[in-house]
C-alpha atoms as a PDB file:
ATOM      1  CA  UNK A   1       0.000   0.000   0.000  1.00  0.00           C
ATOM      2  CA  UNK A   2       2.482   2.819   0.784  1.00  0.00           C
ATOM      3  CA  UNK A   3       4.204   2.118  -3.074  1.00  0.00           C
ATOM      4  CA  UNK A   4       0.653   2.998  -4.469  1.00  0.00           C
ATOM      5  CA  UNK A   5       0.262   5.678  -2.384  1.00  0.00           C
ATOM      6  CA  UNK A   6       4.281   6.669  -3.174  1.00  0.00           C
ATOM      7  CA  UNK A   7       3.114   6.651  -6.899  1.00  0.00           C
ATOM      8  CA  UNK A   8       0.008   8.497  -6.675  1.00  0.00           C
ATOM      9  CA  UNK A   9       1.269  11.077  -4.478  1.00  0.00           C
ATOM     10  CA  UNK A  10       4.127  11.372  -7.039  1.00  0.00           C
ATOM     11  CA  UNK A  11       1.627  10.987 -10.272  1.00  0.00           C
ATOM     12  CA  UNK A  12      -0.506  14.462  -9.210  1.00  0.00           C
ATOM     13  CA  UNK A  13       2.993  16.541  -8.142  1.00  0.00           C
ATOM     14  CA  UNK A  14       3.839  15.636 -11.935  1.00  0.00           C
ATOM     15  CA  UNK A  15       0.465  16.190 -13.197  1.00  0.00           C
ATOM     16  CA  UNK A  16       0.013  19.255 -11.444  1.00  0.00           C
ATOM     17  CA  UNK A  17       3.487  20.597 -12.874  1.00  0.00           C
ATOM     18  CA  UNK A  18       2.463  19.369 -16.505  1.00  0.00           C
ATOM     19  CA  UNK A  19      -1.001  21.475 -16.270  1.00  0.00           C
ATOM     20  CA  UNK A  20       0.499  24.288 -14.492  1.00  0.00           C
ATOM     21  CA  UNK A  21       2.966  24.723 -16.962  1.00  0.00           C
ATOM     22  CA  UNK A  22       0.648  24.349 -19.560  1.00  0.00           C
ATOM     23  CA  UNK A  23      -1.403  27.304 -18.569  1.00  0.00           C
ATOM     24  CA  UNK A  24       1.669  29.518 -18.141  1.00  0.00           C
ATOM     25  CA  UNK A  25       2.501  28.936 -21.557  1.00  0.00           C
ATOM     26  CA  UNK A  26      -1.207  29.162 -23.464  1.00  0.00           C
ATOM     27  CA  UNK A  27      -1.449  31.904 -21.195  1.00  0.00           C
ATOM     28  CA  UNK A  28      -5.382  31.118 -20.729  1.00  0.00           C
ATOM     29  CA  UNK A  29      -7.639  28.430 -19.482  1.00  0.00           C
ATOM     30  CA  UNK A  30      -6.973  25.030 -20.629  1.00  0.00           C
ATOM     31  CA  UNK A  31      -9.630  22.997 -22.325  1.00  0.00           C
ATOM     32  CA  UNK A  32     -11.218  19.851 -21.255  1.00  0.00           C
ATOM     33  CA  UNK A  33      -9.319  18.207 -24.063  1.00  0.00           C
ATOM     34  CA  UNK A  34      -6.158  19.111 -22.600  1.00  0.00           C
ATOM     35  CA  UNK A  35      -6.483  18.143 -19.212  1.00  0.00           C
ATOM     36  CA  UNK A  36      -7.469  14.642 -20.449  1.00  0.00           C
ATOM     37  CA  UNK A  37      -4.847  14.181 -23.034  1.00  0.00           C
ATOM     38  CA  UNK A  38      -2.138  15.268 -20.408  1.00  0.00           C
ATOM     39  CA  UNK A  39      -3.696  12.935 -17.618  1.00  0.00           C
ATOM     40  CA  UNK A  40      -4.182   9.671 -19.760  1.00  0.00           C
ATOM     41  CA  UNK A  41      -0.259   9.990 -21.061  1.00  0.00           C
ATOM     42  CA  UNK A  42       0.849  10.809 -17.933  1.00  0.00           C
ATOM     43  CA  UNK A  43      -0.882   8.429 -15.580  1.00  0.00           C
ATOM     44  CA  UNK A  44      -0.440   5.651 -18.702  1.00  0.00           C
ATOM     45  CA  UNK A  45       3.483   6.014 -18.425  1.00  0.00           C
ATOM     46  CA  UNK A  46       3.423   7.245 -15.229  1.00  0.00           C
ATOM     47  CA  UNK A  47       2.247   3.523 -14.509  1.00  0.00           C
ATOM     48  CA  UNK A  48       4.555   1.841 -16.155  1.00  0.00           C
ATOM     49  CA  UNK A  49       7.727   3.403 -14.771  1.00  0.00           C
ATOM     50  CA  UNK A  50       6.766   3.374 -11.279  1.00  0.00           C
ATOM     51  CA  UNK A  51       5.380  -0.413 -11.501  1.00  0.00           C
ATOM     52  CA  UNK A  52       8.418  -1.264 -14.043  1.00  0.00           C
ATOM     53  CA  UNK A  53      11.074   0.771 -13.560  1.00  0.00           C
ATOM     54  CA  UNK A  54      10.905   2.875 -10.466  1.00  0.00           C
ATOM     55  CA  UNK A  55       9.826   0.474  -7.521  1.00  0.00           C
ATOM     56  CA  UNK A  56      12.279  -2.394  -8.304  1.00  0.00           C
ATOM     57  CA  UNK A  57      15.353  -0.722  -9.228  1.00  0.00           C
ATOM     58  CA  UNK A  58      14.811   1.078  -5.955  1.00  0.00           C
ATOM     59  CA  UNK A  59      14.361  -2.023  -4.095  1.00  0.00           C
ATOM     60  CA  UNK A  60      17.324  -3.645  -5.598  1.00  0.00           C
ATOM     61  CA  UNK A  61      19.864  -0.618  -5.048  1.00  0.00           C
ATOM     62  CA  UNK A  62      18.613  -0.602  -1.532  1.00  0.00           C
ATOM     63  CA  UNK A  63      19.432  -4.296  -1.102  1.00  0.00           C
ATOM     64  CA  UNK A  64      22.849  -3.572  -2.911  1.00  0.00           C
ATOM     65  CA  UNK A  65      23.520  -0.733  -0.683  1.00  0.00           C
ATOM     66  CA  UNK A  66      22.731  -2.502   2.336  1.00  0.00           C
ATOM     67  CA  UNK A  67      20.048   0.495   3.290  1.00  0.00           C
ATOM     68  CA  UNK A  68      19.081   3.827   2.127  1.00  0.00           C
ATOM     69  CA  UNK A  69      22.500   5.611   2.682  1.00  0.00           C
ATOM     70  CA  UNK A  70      23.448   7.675   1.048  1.00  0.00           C
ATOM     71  CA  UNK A  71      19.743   8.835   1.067  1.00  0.00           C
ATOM     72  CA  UNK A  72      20.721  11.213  -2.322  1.00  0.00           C
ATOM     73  CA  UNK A  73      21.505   8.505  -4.270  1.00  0.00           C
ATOM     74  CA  UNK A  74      17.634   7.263  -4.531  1.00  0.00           C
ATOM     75  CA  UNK A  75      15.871  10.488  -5.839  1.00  0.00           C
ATOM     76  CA  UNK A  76      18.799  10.974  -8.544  1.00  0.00           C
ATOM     77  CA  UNK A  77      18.962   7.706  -9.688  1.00  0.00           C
ATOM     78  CA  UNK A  78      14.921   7.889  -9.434  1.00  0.00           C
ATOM     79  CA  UNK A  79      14.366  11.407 -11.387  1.00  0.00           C
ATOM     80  CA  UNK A  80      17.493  11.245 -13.964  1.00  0.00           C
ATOM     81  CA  UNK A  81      18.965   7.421 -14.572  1.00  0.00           C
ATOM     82  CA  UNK A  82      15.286   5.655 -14.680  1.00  0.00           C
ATOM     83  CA  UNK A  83      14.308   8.481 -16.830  1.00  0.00           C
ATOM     84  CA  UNK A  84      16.430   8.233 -19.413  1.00  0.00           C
ATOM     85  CA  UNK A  85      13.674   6.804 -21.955  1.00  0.00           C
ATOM     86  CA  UNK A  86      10.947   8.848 -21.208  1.00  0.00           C
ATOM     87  CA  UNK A  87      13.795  12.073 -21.923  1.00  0.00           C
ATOM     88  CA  UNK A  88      14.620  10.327 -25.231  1.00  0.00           C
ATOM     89  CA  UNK A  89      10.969   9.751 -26.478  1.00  0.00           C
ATOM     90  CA  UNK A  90      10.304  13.591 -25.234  1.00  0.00           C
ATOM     91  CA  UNK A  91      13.165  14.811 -27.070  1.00  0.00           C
ATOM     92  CA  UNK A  92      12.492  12.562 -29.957  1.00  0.00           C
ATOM     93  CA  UNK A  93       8.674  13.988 -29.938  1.00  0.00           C
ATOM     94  CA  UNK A  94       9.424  17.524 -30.711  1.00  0.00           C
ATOM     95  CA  UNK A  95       8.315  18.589 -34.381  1.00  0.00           C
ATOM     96  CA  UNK A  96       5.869  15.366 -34.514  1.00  0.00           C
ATOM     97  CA  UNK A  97       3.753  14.976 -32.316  1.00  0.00           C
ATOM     98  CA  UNK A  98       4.613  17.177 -29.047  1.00  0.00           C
ATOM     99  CA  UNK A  99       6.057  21.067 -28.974  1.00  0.00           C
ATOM    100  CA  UNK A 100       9.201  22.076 -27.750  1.00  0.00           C
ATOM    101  CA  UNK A 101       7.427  23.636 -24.557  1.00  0.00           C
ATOM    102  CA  UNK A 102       4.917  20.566 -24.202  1.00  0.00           C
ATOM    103  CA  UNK A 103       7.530  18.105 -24.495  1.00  0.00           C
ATOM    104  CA  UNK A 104      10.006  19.849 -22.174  1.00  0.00           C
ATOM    105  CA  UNK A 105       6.805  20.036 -20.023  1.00  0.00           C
ATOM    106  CA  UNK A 106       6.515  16.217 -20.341  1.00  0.00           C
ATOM    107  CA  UNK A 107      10.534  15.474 -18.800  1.00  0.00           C
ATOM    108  CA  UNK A 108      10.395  18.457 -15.999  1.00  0.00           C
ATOM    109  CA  UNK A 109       7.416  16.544 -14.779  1.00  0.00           C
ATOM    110  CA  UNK A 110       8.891  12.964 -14.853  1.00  0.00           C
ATOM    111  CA  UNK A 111      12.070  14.478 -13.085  1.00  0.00           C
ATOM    112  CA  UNK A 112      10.127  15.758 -10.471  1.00  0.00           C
ATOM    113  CA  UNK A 113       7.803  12.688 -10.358  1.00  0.00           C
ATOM    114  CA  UNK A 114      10.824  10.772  -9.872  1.00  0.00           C
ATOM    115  CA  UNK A 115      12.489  12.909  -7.735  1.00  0.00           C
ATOM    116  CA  UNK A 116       9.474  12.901  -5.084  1.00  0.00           C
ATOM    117  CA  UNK A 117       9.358   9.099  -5.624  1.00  0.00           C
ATOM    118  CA  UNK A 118      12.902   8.847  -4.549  1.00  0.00           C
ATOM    119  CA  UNK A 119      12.437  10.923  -1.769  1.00  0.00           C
ATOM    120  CA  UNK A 120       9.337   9.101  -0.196  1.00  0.00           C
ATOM    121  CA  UNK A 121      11.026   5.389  -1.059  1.00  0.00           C
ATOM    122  CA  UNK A 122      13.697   6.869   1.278  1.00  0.00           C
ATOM    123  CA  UNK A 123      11.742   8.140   3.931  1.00  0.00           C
ATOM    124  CA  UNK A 124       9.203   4.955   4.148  1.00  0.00           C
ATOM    125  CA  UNK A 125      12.145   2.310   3.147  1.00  0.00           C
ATOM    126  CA  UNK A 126      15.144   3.578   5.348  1.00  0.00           C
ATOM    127  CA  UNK A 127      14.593   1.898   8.520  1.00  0.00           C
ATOM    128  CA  UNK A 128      12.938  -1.349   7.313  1.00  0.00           C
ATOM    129  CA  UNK A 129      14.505  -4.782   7.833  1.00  0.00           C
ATOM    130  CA  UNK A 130      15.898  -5.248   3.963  1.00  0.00           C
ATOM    131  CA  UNK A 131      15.978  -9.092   4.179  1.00  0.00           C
ATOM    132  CA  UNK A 132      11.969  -9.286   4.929  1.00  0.00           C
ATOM    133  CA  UNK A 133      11.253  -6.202   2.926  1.00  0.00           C
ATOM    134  CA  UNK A 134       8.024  -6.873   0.284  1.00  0.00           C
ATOM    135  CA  UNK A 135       7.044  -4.694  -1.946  1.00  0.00           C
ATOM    136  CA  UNK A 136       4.376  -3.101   0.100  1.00  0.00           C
END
């Protein structure tokens, strides 16, 4: 339960950054069409990273490490390493089907999605026994 909650918590801070920006750049109120098209893709790949990506790498460099120290390591390896694909489909994006803005949009999100993941793996994980630890 706390990784679902990790991810959701995580999901709106990017989703909220993705439709703030947004609106600073149109400069005016977004449409209906816009808020769904930038919740689908991001909760859709949002998904997939935290369940694929995210949650076991995580796990396993915390089982590597022997803990959660050092505590930085886990919100940069998080919001830049496990992000490497979604910045090369972002990048790749501009001129077909995303903006420049939209798709820079689209990474500052994920980094800070991935960033707060980090952060709250460390602060739930960092005192748990690692040799019983389940992916709660």
């Amino acid at each position: 339960m706390k990784l679902v909650s990790i991810s959701l918590g995580s999901w709106l801070l990017g989703l909220t950054a993705i439709l703030f920006t947004f609106f600073v750049v149109e400069g005016e109120s977004l449409s209906q069409a816009d808020v769904k098209a930038a919740t689908v893709t991001s909760v859709i790949i949002a998904a997939l990273l935290f369940s694929l990506a995210y949650a076991p790498s995580l796990f396993w460099l915390r089982k590597r490490l022997g803990g959660c120290r050092p505590a930085a390591l886990f919100p940069v390896a998080s919001a830049l390493v496990l992000n490497l694909p979604v910045f090369l489909i972002g990048i790749l994006a501009i001129g077909r089907t995303l903006g420049a803005a939209e798709a820079f949009a689209f990474i500052g999100a994920f980094v800070l999605m991935g960033t707060a993941f980090g952060l709250a793996f460390v602060w739930n994980y960092q005192n748990g026994d690692i040799k019983s630890a389940r992916w709660q």
